[in-house]
N, C-alpha and C. Protein backbone atom coordinates (compact mmCIF):
# COMPACT_ATOMS: atom_id res chain seq x y z
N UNK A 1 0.83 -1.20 0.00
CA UNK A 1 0.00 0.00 0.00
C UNK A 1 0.87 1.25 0.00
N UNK A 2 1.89 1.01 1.42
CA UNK A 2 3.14 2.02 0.78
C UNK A 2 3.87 2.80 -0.59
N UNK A 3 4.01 1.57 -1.36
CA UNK A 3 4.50 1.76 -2.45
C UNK A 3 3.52 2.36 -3.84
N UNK A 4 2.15 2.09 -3.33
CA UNK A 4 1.28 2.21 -4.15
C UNK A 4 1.49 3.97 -4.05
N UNK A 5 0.99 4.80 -2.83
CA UNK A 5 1.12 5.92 -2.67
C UNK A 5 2.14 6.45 -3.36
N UNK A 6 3.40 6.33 -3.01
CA UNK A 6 4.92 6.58 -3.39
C UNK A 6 4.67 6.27 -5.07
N UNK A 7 4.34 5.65 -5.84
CA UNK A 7 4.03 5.41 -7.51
C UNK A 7 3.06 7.25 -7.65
N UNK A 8 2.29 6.90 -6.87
CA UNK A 8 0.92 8.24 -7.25
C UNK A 8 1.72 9.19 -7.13
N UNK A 9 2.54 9.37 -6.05
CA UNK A 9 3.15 10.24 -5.82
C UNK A 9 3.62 10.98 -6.44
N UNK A 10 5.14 9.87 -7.40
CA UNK A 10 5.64 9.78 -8.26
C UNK A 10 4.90 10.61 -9.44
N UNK A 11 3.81 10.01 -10.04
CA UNK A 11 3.77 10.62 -11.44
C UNK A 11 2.38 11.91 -11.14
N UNK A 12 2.09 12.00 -10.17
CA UNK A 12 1.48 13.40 -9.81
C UNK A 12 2.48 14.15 -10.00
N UNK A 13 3.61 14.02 -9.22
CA UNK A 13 5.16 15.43 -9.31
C UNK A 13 5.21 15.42 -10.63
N UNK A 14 5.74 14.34 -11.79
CA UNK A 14 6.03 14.32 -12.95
C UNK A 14 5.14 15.15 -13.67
N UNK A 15 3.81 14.94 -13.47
CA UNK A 15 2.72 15.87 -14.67
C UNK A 15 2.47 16.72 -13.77
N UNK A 16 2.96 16.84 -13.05
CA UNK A 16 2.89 18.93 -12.62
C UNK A 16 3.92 19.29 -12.75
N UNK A 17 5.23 18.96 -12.84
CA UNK A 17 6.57 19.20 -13.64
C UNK A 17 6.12 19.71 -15.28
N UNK A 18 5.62 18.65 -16.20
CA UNK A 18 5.54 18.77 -17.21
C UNK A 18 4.39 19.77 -17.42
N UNK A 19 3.07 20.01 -16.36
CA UNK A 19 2.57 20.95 -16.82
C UNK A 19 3.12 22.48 -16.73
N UNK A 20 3.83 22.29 -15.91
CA UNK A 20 4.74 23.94 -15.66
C UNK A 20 5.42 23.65 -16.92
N UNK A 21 6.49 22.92 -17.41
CA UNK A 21 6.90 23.11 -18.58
C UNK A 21 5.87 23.98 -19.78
N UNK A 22 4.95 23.55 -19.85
CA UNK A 22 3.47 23.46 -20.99
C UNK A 22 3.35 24.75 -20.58
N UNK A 23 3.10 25.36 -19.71
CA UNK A 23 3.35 26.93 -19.66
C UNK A 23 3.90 27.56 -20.13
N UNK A 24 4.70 27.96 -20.40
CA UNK A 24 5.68 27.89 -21.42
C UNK A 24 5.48 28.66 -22.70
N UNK A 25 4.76 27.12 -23.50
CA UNK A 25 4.35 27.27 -24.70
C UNK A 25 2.78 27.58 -24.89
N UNK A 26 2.79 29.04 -24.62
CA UNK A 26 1.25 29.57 -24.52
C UNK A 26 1.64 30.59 -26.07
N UNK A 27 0.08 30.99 -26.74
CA UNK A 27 0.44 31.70 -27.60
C UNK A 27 -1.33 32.33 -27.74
N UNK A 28 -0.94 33.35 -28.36
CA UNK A 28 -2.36 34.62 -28.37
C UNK A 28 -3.49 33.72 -28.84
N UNK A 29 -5.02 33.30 -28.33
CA UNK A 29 -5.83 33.01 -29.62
C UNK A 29 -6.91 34.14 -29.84
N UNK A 30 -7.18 35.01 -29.36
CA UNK A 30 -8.11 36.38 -29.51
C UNK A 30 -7.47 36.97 -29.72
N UNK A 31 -7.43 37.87 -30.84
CA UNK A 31 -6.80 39.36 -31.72
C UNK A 31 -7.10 40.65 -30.62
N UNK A 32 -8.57 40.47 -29.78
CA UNK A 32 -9.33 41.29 -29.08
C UNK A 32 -8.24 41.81 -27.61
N UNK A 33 -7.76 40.20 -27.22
CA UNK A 33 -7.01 40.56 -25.96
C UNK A 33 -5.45 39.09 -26.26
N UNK A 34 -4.85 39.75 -26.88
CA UNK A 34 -3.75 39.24 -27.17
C UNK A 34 -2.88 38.81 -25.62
N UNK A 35 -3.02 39.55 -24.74
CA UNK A 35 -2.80 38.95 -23.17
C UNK A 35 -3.45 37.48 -22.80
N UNK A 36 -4.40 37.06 -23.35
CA UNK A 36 -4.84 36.01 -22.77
C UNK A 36 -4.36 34.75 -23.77
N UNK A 37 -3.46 34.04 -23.58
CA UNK A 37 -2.69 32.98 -23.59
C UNK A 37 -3.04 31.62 -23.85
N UNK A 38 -3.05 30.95 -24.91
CA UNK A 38 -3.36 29.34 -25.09
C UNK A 38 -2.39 28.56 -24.20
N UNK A 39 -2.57 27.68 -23.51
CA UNK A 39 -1.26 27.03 -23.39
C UNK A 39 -2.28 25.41 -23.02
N UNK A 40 -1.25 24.38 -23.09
CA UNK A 40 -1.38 23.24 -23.01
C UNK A 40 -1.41 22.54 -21.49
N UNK A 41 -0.83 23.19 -20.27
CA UNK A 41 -0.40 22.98 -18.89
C UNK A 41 -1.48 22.37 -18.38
N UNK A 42 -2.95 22.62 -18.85
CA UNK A 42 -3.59 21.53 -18.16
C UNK A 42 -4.17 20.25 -18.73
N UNK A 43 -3.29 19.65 -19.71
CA UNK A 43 -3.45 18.49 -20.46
C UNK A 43 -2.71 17.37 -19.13
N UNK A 44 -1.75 17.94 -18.45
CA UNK A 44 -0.97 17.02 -17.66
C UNK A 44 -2.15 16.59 -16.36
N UNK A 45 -2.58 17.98 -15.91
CA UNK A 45 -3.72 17.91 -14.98
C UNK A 45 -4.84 16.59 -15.83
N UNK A 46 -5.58 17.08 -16.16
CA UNK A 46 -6.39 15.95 -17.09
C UNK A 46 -6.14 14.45 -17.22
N UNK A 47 -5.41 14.19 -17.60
CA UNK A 47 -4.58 12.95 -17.75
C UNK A 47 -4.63 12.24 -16.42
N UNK A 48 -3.53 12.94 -15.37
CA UNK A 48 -3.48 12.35 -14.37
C UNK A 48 -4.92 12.06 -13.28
N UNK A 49 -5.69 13.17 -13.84
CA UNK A 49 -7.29 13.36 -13.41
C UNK A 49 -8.14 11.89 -13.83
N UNK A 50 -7.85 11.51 -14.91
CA UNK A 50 -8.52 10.07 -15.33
C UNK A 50 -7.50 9.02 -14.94
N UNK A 51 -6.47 9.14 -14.97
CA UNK A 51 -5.88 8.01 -14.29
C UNK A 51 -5.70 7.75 -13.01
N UNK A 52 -5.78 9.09 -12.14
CA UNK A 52 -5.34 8.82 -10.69
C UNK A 52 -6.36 9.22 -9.49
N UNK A 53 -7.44 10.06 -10.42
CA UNK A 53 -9.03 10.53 -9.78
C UNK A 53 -8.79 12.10 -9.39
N UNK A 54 -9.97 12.85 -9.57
CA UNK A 54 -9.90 14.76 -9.47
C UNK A 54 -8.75 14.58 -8.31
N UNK A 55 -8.52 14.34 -7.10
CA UNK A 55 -7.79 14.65 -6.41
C UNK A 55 -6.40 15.22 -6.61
N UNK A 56 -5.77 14.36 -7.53
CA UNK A 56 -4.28 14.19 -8.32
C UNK A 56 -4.58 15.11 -9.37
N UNK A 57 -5.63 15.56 -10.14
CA UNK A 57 -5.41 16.76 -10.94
C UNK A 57 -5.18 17.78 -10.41
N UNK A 58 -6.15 18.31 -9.33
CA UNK A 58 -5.79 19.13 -8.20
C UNK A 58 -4.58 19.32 -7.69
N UNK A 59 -4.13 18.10 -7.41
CA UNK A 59 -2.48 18.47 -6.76
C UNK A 59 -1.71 18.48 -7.90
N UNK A 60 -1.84 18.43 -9.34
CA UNK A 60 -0.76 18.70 -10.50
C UNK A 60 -1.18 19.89 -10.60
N UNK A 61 -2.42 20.61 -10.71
CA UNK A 61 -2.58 22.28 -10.71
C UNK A 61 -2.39 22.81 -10.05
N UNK A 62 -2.27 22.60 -8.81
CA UNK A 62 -1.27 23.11 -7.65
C UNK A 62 0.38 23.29 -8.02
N UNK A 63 0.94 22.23 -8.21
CA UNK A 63 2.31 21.66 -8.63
C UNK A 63 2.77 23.20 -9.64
N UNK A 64 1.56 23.11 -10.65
CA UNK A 64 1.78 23.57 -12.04
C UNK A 64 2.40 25.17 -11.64
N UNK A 65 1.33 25.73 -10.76
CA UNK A 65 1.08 27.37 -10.31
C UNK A 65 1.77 27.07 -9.71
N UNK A 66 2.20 26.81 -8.15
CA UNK A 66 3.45 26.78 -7.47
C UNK A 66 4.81 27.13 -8.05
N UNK A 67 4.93 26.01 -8.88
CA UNK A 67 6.42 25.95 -9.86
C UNK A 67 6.54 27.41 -10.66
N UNK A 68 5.30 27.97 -11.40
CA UNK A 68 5.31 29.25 -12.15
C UNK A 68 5.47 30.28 -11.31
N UNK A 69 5.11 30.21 -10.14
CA UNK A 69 5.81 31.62 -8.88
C UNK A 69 7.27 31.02 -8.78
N UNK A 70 7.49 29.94 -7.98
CA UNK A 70 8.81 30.04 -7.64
C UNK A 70 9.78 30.71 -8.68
N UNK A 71 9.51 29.91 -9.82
CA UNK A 71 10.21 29.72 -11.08
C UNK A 71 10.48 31.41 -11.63
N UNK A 72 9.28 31.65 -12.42
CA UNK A 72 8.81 32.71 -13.30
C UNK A 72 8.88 34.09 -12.70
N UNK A 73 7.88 33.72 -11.10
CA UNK A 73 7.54 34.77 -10.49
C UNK A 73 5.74 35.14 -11.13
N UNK A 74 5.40 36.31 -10.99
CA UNK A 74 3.78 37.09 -10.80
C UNK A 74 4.10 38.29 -11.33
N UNK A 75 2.90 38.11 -12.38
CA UNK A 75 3.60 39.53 -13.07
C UNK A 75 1.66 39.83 -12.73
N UNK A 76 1.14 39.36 -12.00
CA UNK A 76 -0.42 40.10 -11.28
C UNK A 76 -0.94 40.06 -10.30
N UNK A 77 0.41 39.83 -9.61
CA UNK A 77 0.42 39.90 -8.15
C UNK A 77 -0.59 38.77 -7.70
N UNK A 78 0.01 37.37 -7.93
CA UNK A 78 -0.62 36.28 -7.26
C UNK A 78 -2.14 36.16 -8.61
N UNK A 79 -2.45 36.94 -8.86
CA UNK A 79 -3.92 36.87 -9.09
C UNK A 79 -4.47 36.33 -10.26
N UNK A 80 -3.36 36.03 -11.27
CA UNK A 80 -3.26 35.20 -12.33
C UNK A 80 -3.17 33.88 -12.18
N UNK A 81 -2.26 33.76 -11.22
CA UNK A 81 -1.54 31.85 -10.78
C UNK A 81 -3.33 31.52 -10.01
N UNK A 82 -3.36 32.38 -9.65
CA UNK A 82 -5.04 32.33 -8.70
C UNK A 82 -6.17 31.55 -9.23
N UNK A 83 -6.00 32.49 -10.15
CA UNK A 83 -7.30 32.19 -11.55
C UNK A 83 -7.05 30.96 -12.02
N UNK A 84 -6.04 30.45 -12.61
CA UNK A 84 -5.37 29.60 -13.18
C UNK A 84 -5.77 28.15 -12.09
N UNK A 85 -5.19 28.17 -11.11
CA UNK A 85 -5.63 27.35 -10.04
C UNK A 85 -6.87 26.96 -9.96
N UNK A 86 -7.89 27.68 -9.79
CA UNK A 86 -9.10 27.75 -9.27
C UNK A 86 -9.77 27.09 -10.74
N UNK A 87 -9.67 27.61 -11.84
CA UNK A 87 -10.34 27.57 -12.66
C UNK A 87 -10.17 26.39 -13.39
N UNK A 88 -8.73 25.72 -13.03
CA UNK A 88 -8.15 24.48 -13.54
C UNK A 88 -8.72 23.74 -12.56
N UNK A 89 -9.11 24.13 -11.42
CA UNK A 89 -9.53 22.59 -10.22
C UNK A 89 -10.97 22.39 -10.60
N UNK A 90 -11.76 23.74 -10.81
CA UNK A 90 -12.76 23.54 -11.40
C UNK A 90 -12.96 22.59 -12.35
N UNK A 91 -12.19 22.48 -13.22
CA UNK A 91 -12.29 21.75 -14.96
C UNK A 91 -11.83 20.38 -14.38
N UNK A 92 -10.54 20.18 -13.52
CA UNK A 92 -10.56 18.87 -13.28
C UNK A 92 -11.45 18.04 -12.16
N UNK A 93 -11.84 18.63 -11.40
CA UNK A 93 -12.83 18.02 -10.43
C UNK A 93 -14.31 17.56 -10.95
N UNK A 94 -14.37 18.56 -11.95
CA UNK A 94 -16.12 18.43 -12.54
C UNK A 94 -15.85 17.24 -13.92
N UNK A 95 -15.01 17.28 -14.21
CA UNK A 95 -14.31 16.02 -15.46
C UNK A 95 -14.11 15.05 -14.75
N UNK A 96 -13.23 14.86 -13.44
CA UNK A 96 -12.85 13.82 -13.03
C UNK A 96 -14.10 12.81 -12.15
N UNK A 97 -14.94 13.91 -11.18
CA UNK A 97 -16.34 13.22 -11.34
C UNK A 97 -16.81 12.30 -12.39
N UNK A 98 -17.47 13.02 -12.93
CA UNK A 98 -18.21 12.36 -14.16
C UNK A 98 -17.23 10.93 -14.32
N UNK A 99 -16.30 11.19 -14.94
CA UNK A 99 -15.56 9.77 -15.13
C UNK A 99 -14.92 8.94 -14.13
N UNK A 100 -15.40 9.34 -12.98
CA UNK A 100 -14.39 8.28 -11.95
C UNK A 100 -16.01 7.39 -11.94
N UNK A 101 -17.47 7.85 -12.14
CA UNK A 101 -18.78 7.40 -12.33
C UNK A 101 -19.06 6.49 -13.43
N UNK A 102 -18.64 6.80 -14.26
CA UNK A 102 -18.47 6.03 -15.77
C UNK A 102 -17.30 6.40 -17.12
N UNK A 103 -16.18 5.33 -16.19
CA UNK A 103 -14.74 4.93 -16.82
C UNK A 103 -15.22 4.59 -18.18
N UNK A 104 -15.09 5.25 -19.19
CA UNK A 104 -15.46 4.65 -20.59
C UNK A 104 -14.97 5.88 -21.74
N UNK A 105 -15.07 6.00 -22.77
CA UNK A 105 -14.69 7.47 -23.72
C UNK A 105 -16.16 8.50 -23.36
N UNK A 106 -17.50 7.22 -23.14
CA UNK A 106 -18.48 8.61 -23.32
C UNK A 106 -18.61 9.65 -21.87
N UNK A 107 -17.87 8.48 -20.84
CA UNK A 107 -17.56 9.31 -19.55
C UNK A 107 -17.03 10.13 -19.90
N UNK A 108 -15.43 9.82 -20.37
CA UNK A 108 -14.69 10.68 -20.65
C UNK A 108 -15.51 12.65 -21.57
N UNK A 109 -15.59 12.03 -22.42
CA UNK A 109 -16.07 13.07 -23.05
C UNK A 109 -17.21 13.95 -22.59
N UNK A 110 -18.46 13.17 -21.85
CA UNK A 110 -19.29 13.79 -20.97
C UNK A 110 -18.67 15.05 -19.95
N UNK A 111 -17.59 14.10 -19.24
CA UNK A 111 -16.85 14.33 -18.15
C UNK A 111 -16.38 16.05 -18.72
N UNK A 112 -15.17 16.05 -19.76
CA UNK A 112 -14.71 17.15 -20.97
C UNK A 112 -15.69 18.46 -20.57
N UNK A 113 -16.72 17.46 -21.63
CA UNK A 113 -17.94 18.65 -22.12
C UNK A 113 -18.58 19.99 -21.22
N UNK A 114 -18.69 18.87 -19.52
CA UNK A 114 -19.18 19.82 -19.03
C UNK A 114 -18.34 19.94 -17.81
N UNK A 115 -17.49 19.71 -17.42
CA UNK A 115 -15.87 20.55 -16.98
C UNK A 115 -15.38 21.55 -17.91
N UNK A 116 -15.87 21.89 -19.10
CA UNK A 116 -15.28 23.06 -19.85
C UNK A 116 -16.26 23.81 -19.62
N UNK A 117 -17.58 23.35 -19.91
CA UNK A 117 -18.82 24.73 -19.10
C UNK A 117 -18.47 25.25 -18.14
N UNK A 118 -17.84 24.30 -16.91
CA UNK A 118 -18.02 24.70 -15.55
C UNK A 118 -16.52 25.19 -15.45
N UNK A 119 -15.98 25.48 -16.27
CA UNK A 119 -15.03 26.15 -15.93
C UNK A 119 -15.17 27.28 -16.76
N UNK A 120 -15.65 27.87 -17.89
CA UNK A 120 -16.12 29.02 -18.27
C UNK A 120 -16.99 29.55 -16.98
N UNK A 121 -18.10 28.25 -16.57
CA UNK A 121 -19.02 30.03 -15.59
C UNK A 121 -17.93 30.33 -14.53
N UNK A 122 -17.25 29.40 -13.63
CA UNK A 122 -16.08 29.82 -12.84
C UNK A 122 -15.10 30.67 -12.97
N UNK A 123 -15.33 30.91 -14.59
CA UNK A 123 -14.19 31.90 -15.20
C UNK A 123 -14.85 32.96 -14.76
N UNK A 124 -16.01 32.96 -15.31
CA UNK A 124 -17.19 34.28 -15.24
C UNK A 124 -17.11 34.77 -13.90
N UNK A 125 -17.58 33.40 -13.32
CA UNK A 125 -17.68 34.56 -11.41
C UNK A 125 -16.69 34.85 -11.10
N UNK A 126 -15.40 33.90 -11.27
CA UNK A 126 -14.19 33.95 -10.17
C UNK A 126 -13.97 35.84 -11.05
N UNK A 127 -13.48 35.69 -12.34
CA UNK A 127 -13.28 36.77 -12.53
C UNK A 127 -14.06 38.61 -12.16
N UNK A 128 -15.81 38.17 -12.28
CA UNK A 128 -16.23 38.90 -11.86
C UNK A 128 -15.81 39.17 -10.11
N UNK A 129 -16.00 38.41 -9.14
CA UNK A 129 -15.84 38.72 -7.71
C UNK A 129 -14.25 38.69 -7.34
N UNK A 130 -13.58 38.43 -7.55
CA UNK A 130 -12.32 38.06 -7.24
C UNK A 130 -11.36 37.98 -8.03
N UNK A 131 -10.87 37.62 -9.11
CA UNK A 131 -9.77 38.19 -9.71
C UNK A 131 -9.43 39.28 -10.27
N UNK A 132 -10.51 39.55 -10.92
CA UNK A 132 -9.99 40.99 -11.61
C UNK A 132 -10.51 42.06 -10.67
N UNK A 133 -11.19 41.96 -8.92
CA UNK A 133 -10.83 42.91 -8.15
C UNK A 133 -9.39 42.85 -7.44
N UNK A 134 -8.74 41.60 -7.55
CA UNK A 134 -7.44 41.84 -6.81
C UNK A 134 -6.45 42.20 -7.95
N UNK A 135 -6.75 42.08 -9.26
CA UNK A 135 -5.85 42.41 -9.78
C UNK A 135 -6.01 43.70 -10.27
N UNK A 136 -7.10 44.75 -10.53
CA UNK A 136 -7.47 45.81 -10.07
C UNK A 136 -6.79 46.81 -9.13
N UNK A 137 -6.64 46.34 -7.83
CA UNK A 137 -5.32 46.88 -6.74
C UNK A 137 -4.04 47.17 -7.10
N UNK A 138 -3.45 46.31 -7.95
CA UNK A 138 -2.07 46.23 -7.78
C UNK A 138 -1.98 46.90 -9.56
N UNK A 139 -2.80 47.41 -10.35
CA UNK A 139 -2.65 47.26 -11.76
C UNK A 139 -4.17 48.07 -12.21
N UNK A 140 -5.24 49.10 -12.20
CA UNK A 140 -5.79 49.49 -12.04
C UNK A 140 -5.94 49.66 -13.90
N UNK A 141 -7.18 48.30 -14.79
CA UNK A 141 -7.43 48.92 -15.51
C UNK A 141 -9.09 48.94 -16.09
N UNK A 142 -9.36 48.78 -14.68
CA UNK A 142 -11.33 48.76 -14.98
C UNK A 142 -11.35 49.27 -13.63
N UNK A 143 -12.36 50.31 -13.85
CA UNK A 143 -13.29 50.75 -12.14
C UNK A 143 -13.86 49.75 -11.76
N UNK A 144 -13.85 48.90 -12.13
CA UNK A 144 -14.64 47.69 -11.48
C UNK A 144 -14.64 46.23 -12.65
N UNK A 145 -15.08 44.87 -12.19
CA UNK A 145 -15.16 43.77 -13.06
C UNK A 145 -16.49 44.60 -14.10
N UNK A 146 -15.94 44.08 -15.55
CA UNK A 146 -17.16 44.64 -16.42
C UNK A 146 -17.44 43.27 -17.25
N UNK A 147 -19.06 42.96 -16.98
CA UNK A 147 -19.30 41.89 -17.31
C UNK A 147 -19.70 42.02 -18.95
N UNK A 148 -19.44 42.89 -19.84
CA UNK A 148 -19.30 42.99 -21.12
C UNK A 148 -17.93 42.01 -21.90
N UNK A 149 -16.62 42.51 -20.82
CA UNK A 149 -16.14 42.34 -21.14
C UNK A 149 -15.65 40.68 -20.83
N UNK A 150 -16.31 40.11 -19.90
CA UNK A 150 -16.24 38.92 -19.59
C UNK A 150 -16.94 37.75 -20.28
N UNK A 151 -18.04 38.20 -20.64
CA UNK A 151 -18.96 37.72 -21.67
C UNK A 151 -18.80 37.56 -23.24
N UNK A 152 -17.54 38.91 -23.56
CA UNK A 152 -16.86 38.66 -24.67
C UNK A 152 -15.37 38.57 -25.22
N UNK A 153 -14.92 38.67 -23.89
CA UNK A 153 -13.25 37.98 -24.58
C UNK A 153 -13.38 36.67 -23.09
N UNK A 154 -13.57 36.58 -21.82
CA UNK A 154 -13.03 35.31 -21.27
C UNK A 154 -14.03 34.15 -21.26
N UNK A 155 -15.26 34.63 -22.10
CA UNK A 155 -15.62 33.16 -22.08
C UNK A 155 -15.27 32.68 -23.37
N UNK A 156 -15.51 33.45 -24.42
CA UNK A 156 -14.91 32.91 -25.75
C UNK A 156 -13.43 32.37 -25.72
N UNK A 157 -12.65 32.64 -24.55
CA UNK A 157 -11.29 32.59 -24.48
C UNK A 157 -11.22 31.05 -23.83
N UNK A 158 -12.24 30.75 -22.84
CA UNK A 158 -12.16 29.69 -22.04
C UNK A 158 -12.28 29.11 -22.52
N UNK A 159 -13.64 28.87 -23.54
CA UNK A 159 -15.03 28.09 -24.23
C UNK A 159 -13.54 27.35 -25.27
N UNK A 160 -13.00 28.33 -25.80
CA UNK A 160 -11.56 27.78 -26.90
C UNK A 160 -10.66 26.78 -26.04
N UNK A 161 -9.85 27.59 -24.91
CA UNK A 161 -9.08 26.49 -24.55
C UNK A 161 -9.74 25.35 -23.80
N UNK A 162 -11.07 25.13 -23.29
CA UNK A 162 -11.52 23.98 -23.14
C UNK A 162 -11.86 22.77 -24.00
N UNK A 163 -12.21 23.60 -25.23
CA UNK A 163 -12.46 22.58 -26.07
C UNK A 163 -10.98 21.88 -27.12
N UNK A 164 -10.19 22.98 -26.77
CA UNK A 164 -8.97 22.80 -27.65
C UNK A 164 -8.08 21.76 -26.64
N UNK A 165 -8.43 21.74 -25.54
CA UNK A 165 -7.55 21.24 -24.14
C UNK A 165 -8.21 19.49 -24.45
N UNK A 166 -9.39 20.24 -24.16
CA UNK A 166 -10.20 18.36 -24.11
C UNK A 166 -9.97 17.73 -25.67
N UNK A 167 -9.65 18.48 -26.58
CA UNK A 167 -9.51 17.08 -27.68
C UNK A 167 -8.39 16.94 -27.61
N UNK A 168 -7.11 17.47 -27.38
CA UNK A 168 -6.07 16.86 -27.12
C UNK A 168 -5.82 15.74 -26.15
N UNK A 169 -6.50 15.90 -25.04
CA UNK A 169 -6.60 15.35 -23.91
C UNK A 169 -7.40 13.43 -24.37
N UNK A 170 -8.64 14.08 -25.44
CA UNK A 170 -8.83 12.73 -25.36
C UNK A 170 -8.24 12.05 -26.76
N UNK A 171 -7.76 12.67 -27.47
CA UNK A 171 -6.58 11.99 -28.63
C UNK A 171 -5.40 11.15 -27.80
N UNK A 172 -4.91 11.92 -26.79
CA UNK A 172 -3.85 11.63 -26.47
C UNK A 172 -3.74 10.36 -24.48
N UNK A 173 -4.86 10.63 -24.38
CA UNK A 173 -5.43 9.73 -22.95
C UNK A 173 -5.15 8.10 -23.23
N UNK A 174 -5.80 8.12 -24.36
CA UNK A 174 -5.93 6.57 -25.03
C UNK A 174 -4.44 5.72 -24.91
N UNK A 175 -3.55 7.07 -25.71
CA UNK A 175 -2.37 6.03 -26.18
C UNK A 175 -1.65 6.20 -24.64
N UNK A 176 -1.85 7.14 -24.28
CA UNK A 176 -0.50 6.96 -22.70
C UNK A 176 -1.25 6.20 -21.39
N UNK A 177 -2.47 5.96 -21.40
CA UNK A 177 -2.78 5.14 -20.32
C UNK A 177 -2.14 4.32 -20.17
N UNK A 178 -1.79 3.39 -21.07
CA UNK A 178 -1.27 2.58 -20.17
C UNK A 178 0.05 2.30 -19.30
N UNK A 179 0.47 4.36 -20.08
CA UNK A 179 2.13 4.50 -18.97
C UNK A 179 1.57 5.12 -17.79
N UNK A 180 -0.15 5.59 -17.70
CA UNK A 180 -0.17 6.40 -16.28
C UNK A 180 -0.91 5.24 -15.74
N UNK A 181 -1.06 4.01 -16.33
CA UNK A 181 -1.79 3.12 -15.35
C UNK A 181 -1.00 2.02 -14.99
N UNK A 182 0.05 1.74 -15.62
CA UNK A 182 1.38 0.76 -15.25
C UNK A 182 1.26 0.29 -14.29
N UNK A 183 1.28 -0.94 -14.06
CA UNK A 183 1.54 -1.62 -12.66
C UNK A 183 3.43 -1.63 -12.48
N UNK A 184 4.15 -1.34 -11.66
CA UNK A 184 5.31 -1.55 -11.18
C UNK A 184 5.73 -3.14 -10.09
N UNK A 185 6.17 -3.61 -10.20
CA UNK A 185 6.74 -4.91 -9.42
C UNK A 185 7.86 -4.21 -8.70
N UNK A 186 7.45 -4.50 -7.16
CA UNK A 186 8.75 -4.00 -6.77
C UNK A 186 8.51 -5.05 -5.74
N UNK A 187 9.90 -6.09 -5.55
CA UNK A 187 10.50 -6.97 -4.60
C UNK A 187 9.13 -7.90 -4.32
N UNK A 188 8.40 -8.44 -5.55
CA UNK A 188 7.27 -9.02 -5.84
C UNK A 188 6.22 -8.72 -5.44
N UNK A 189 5.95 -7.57 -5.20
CA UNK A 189 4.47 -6.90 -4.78
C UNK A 189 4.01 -5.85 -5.69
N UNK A 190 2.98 -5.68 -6.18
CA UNK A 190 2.81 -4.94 -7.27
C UNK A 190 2.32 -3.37 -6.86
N UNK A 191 2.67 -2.86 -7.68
CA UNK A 191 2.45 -1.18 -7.32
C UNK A 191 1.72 -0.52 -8.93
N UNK A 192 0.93 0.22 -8.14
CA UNK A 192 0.02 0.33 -9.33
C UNK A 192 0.46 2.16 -9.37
C-alpha cells in the first residue's frame, strides 16, 4: 500500500513538472485581448485526473502554479496563478467526477464537455468577484469587473481552450494510459 502511494506520488510530481513546462508554450488566440494565452499545462492535470481521480489533478494544478511563482515569479500579483488554479480545479474536479462514475470514452467526453462549461461560468464569477478585483489593486485597468467584457473575450477565451484542451486530452489519454496506469513490481508486490 506504501509503495502504491509513493508510484501516485511519483507521477502526480512528474505531470505537474511537465505541466509547468506546458506553460511555457502559450500563444495569443483572440486578436481582441492578445494577453490572454493558449497554453497546453492543463493536459498534464487531465490525464493524471482520469488516471489517478480529481484529487491528483488538483495536486498537478497546484504543482503547475506553485512551480510558475517560484520559477517565473507574478507579473499580477498572485492573481493570475489564482485564476489559473481555481479555474483548472474547477475543470478537473467536474471532469474527473463524471468519469471516476463512468470509466469509458463517453464518460470521458461527458466528463470534458461539461468541466469546460463549468469552468467558463467559474471563469465568469471567479473573474467577476475576485480576480480581476485583486488584480485591479495592484494594476488598475477597470473601475470595477465589467461583465461585457467577460462575456466577450473570457468566455470565448475559455469556451476555446476547453475545447482545444479536451480534444487533445482525449486523442492523447488513449495512447499513454497505459504508462499512467502501469503496474510496477517491486521486490514481488505490485504497485500500481
Amino acid at each position: 500500500m506504501q509503495q502504491l502511494k509513493l508510484n501516485s506520488q511519483i507521477k502526480i510530481a512528474l505531470l505537474g513538472a511537465i505541466a509547468f513546462l506546458l506553460m511555457f508554450l502559450e500563444f495569443p488566440i483572440l486578436p481582441a485581448a492578445p494577453f490572454l494565452k493558449m497554453d497546453l499545462s492543463d493536459l498534464p492535470a487531465l490525464m493524471g485526473t482520469f488516471a489517478l481521480g480529481p484529487v491528483a489533478g488538483v495536486a498537478i494544478e497546484l504543482i503547475k502554479n506553485i512551480l510558475h511563482v517560484l520559477i517565473k515569479g507574478s507579473g499580477t500579483a498572485l492573481a493570475g496563478e489564482l485564476a489559473n488554479f481555481t479555474i483548472g480545479t474547477v475543470w478537473v474536479v467536474v471532469t474527473g467526477l463524471i468519469y471516476k462514475v463512468n470509466k469509458t470514452t463517453k464518460g470521458a467526453i461527458i466528463g470534458l464537455v461539461l468541466g469546460t462549461l463549468a469552468l467558463t461560468v467559474a471563469g465568469i464569477l471567479g473573474n467577476y468577484y475576485v480576480f480581476m478585483p485583486l488584480y485591479n489593486h495592484v494594476a488598475p485597468i477597470l473601475d470595477k469587473a465589467n461583465m461585457k467584457y467577460l462575456l466577450t473575450i473570457i468566455t470565448p477565451f475559455n469556451l476555446i481552450k476547453g475545447c482545444g484542451v479536451s480534444i487533445v486530452t482525449l486523442v492523447l489519454y488513449k495512447r499513454l494510459s497505459p504508462i499512467l496506469n502501469k503496474e510496477v513490481v517491486v521486490k514481488n508486490k505490485k504497485v500500481a
